[in-house]
Protein backbone atom coordinates (compact mmCIF):
# COMPACT_ATOMS: atom_id res chain seq x y z
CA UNK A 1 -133.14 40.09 49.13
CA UNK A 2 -135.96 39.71 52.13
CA UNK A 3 -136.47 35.80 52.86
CA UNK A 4 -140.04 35.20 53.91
CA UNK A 5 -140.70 32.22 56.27
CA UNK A 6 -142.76 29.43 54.31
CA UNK A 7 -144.39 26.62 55.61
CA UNK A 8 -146.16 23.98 52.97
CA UNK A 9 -148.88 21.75 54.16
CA UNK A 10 -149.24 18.89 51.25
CA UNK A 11 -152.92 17.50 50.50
CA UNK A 12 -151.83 14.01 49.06
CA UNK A 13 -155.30 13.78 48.15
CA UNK A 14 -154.78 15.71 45.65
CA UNK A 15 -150.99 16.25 45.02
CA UNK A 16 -151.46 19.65 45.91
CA UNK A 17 -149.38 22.48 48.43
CA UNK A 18 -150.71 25.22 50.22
CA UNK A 19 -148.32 27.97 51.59
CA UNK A 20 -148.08 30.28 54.60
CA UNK A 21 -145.56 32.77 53.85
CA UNK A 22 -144.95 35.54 56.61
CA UNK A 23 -142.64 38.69 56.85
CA UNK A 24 -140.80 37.53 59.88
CA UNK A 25 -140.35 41.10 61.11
CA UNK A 26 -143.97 41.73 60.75
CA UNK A 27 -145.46 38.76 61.35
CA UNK A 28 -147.90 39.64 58.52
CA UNK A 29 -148.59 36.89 56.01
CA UNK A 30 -150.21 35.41 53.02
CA UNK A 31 -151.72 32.10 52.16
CA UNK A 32 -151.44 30.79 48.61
CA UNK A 33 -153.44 27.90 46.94
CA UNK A 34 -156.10 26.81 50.01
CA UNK A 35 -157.56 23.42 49.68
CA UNK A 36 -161.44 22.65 50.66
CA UNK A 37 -161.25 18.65 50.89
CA UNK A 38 -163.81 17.22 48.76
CA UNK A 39 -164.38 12.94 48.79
CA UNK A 40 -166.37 13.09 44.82
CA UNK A 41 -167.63 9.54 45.84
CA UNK A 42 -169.75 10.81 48.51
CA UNK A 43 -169.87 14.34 47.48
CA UNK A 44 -168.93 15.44 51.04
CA UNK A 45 -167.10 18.44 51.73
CA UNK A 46 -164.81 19.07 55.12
CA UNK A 47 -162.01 21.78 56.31
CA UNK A 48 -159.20 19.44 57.48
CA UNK A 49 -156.52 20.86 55.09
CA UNK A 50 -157.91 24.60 55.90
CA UNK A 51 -158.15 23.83 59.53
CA UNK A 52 -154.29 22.97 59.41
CA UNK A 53 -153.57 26.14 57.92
CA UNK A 54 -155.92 28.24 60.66
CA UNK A 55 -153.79 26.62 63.32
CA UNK A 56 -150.38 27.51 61.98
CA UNK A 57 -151.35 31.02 61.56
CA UNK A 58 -152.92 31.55 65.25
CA UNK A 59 -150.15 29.32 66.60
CA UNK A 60 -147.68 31.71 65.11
CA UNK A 61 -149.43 34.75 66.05
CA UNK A 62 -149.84 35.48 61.82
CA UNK A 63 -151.97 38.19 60.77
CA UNK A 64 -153.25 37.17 57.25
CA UNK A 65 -153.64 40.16 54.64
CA UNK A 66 -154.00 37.93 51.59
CA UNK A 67 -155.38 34.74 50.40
CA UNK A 68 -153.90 34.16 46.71
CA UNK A 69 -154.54 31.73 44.08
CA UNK A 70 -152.80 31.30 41.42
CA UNK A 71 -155.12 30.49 38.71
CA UNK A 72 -158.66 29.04 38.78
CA UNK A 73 -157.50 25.07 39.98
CA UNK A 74 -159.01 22.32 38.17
CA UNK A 75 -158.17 19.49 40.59
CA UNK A 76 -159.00 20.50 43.86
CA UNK A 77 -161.62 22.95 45.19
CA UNK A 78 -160.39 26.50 47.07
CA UNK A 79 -160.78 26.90 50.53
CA UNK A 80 -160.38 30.67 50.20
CA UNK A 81 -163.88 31.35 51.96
CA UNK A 82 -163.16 29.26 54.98
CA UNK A 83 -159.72 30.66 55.87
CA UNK A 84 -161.11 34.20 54.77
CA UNK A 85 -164.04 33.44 57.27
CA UNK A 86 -161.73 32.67 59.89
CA UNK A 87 -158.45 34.61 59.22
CA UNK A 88 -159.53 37.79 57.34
CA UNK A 89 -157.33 39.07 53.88
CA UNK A 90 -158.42 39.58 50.83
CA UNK A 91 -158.92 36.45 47.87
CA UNK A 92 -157.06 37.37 45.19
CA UNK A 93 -155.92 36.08 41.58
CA UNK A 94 -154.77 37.11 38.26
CA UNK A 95 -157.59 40.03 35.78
CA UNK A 96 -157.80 37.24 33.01
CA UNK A 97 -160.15 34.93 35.41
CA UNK A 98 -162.54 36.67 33.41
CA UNK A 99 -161.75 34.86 30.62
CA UNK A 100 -162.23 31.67 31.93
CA UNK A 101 -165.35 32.95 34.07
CA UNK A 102 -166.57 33.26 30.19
CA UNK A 103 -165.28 30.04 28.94
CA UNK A 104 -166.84 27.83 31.53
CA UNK A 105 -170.10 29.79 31.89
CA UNK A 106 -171.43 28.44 28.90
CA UNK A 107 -170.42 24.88 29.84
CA UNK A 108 -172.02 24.67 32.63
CA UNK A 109 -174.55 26.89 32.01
CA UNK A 110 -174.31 29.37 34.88
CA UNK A 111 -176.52 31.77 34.00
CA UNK A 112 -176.27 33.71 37.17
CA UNK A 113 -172.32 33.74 37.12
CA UNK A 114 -170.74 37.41 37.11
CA UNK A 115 -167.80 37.07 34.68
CA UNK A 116 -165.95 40.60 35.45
CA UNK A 117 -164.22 38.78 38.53
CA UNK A 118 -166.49 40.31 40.69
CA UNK A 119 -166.48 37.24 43.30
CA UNK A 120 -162.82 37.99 44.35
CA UNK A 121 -161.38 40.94 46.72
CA UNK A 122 -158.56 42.10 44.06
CA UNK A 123 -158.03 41.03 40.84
CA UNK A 124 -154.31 41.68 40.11
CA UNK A 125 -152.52 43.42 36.97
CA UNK A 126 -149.50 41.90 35.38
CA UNK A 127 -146.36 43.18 37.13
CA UNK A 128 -148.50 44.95 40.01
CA UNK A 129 -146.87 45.33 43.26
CA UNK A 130 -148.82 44.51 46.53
CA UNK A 131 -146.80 44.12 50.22
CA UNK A 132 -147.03 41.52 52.78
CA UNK A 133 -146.14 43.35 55.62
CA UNK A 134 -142.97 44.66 54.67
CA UNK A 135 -141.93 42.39 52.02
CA UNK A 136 -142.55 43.67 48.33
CA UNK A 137 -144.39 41.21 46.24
CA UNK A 138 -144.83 41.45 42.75
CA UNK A 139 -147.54 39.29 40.12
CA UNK A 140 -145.99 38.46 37.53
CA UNK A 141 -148.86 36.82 34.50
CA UNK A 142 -147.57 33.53 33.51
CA UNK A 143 -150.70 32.60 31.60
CA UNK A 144 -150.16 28.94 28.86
CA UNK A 145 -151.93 26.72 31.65
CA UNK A 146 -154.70 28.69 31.73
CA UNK A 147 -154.88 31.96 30.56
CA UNK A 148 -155.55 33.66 34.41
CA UNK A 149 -152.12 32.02 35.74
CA UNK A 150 -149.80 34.25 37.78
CA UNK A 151 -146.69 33.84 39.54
CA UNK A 152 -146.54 35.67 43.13
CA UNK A 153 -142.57 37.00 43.36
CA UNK A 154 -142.55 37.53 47.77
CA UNK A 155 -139.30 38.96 48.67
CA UNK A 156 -136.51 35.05 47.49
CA UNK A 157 -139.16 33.36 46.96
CA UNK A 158 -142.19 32.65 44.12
CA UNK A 159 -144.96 30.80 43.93
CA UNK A 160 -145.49 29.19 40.41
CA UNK A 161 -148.93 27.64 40.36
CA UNK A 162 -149.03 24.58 38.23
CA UNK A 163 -146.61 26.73 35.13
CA UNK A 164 -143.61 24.39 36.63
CA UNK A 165 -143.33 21.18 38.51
CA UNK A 166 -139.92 20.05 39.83
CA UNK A 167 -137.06 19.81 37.55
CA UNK A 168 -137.35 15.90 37.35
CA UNK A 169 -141.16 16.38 36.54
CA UNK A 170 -141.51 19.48 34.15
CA UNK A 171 -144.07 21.58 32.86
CA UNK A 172 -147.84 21.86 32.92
CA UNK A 173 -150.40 21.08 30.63
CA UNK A 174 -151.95 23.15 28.43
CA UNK A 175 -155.25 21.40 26.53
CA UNK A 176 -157.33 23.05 28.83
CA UNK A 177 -159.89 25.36 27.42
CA UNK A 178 -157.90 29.07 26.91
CA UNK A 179 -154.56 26.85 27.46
CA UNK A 180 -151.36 27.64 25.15
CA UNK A 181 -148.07 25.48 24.94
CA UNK A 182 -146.00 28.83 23.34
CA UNK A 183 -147.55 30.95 26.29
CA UNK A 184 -146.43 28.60 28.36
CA UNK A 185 -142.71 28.29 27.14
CA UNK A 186 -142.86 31.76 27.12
CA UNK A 187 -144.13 32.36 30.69
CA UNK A 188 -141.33 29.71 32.14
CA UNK A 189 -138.79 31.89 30.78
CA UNK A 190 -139.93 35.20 32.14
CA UNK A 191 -140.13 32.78 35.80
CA UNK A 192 -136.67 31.60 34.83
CA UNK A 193 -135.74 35.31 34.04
CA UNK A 194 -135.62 35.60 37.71
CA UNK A 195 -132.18 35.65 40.19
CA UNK A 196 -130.86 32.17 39.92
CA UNK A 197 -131.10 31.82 44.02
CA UNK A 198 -134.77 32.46 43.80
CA UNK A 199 -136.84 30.13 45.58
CA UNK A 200 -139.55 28.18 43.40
CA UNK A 201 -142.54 26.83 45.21
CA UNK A 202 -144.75 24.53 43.11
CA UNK A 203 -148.68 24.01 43.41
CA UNK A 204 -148.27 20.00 43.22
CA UNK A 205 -145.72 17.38 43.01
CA UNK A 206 -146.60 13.69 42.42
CA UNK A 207 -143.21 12.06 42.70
CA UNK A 208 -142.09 11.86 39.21
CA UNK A 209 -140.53 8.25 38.19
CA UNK A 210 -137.62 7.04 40.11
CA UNK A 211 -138.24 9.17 43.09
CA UNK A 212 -139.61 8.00 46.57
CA UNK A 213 -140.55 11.29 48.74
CA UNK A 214 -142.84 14.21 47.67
CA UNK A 215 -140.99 17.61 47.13
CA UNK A 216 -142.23 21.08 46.31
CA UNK A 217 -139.02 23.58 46.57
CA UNK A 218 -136.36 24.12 44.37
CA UNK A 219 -134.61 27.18 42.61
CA UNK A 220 -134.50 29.42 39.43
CA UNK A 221 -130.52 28.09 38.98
CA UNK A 222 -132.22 23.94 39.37
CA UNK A 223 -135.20 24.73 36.84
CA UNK A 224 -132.90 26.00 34.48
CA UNK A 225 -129.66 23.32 34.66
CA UNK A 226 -132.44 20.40 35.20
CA UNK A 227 -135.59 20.70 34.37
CA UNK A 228 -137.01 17.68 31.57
CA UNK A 229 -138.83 20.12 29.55
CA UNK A 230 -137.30 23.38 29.21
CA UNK A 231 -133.73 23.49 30.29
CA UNK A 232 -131.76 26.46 29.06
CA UNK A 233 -130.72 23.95 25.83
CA UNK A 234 -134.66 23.34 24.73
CA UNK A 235 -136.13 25.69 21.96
CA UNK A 236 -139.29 27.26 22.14
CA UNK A 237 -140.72 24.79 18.91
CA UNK A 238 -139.07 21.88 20.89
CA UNK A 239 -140.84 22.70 23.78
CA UNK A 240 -144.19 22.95 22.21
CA UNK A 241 -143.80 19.81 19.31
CA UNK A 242 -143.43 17.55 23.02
CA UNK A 243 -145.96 19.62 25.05
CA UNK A 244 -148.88 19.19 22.70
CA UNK A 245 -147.96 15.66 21.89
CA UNK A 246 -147.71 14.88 26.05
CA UNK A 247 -151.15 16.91 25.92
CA UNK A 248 -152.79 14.94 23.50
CA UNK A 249 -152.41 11.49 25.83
CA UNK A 250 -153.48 13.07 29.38
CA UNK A 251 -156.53 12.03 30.48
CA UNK A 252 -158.90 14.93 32.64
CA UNK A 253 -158.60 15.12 36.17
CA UNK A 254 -160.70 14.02 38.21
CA UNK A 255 -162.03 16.62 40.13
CA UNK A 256 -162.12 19.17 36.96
CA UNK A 257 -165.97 19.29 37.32
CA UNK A 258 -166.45 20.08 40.65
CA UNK A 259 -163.32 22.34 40.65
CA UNK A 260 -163.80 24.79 37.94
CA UNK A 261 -168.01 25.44 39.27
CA UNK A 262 -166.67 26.28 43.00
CA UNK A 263 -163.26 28.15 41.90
CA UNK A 264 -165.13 30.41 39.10
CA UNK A 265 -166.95 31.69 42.27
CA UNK A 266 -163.41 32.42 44.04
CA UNK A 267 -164.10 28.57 46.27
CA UNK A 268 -167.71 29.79 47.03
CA UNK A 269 -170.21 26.50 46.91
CA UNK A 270 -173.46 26.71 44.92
CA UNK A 271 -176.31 28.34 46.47
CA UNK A 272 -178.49 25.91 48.47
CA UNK A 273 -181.56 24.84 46.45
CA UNK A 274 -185.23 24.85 47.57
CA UNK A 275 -184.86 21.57 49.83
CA UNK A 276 -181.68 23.41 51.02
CA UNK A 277 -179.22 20.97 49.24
CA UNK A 278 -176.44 22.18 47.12
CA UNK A 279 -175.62 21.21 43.66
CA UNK A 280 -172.99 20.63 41.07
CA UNK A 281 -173.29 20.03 37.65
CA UNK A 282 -172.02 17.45 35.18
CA UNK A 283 -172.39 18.69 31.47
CA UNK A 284 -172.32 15.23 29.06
CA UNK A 285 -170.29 15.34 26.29
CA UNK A 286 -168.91 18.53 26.51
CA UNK A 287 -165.33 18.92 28.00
């Protein structure tokens, strides 16, 4: 099978792994997960993380003909504009964003927000092919974390979203709005239904207990001898009985406010307001 090059670039900020992945004989390429650094305390933006990601891409001569996300993020705002500013492609991500376009709208009462998905360049189809240069990609839906999660199969490798963490780590959540612990054993499967030398690449690692270094790579034939929560031994009722009862003790993250607002609009901020000052909303009481 084709073997695309991928390089990560790790936000510690906020545990979270943006990818470059090219067709070496093409030197066409794709960009999954973009980060726009936010500092909530001072409600400053900046383009460090996306700047990175520029400068691989023009370093390495890299023509870009996607940006992808694999679901909307709720800890950590998309950079998707910026690189699609500055690098061209089209922003992508799973049809069911709707349904979380619908969910938050009323939360944060966005009356002007489109919820047909309208914001992004392509809204993909479960199992729909698309090509990054000549490697064949497939999306593959892999909805439990939220319901517009997808999976991006690129020649060896896939890129999981937040569905899997590394085998000593586990699984996502799922208490988020539209979230589904049996979707989500069921969506691991169809991810572990993969080649066993398939490449996983995850969205975030926070060094689970015990280990010292971050990591973000591992493989279809790891998740399925090692991983905590659903190694080929655990049952789909086993996997949701400890899911929803490792649910019920998380606390929200931190930058789920701020997120979900700019990632709704595919990582486009707020309009400017009358004293040409933009705006984010926190609704009281009601996540």
């Amino acid at each position: 099978m084709a073997k695309p090059n991928v390089t990560a670039f790790f936000d510690e900020a906020t545990f979270t792994v943006t990818y470059v992945v090219s067709d070496p004989a093409t030197n066409r390429a794709a960009v999954v997960d973009p980060v726009l650094d936010y500092d909530p305390a001072s409600g400053r933006t900046s383009t460090r993380s996306a700047d990175q990601v520029i400068a691989h891409v023009s370093e390495n001569k890299l023509g870009v003909d996607w940006i992808l996300e694999t679901h909307v993020h709720a800890d950590h705002l998309s950079g998707a504009p910026y690189l699609r500013q500055n690098l061209g492609g089209k922003a992508a991500i799973g049809k069911n964003v709707t349904a979380v376009q619908e969910t938050f709208k009323g939360i944060f009462n966005l009356k002007d927000l489109a919820t047909d998905g309208r914001q992004f360049d392509h809204l993909f189809e479960d199992g729909e092919s698309f090509a990054v240069g000549e490697l064949a990609g497939q999306v593959i839906a892999t909805p439990g974390h939220t319901p517009a999660c997808v999976t991006y199969s690129i020649g060896d490798a896939a890129f999981v979203g937040d569905t899997l963490f590394m085998p000593d780590f586990g699984s996502a959540r799922t208490d988020f709005p539209g979230g589904s612990a049996p979707q989500l054993y069921d969506s691991i499967r169809k991810i572990l239904d993969l080649p066993g030398d398939t490449r996983l690449f995850m969205c975030h690692d926070y060094k689970a207990p015990g280990r010292d270094v971050y990591a973000w790579e591992t493989s279809v034939d790891e998740q399925r001898k090692n991983n905590i929560h659903i190694s080929e031994n655990v049952s789909r009722n086993e996997f949701v009985e400890m899911r929803e009862e490792r649910d019920s003790q998380l606390g929200m993250p931190k930058l789920i406010l701020p997120s979900l607002q700019v990632n709704l609009r595919a990582g486009e901020l707020p309009e400017p307001e009358d004293n040409d000052i933009r705006y984010l909303k926190i609704p009281l009481d009601a996540v």
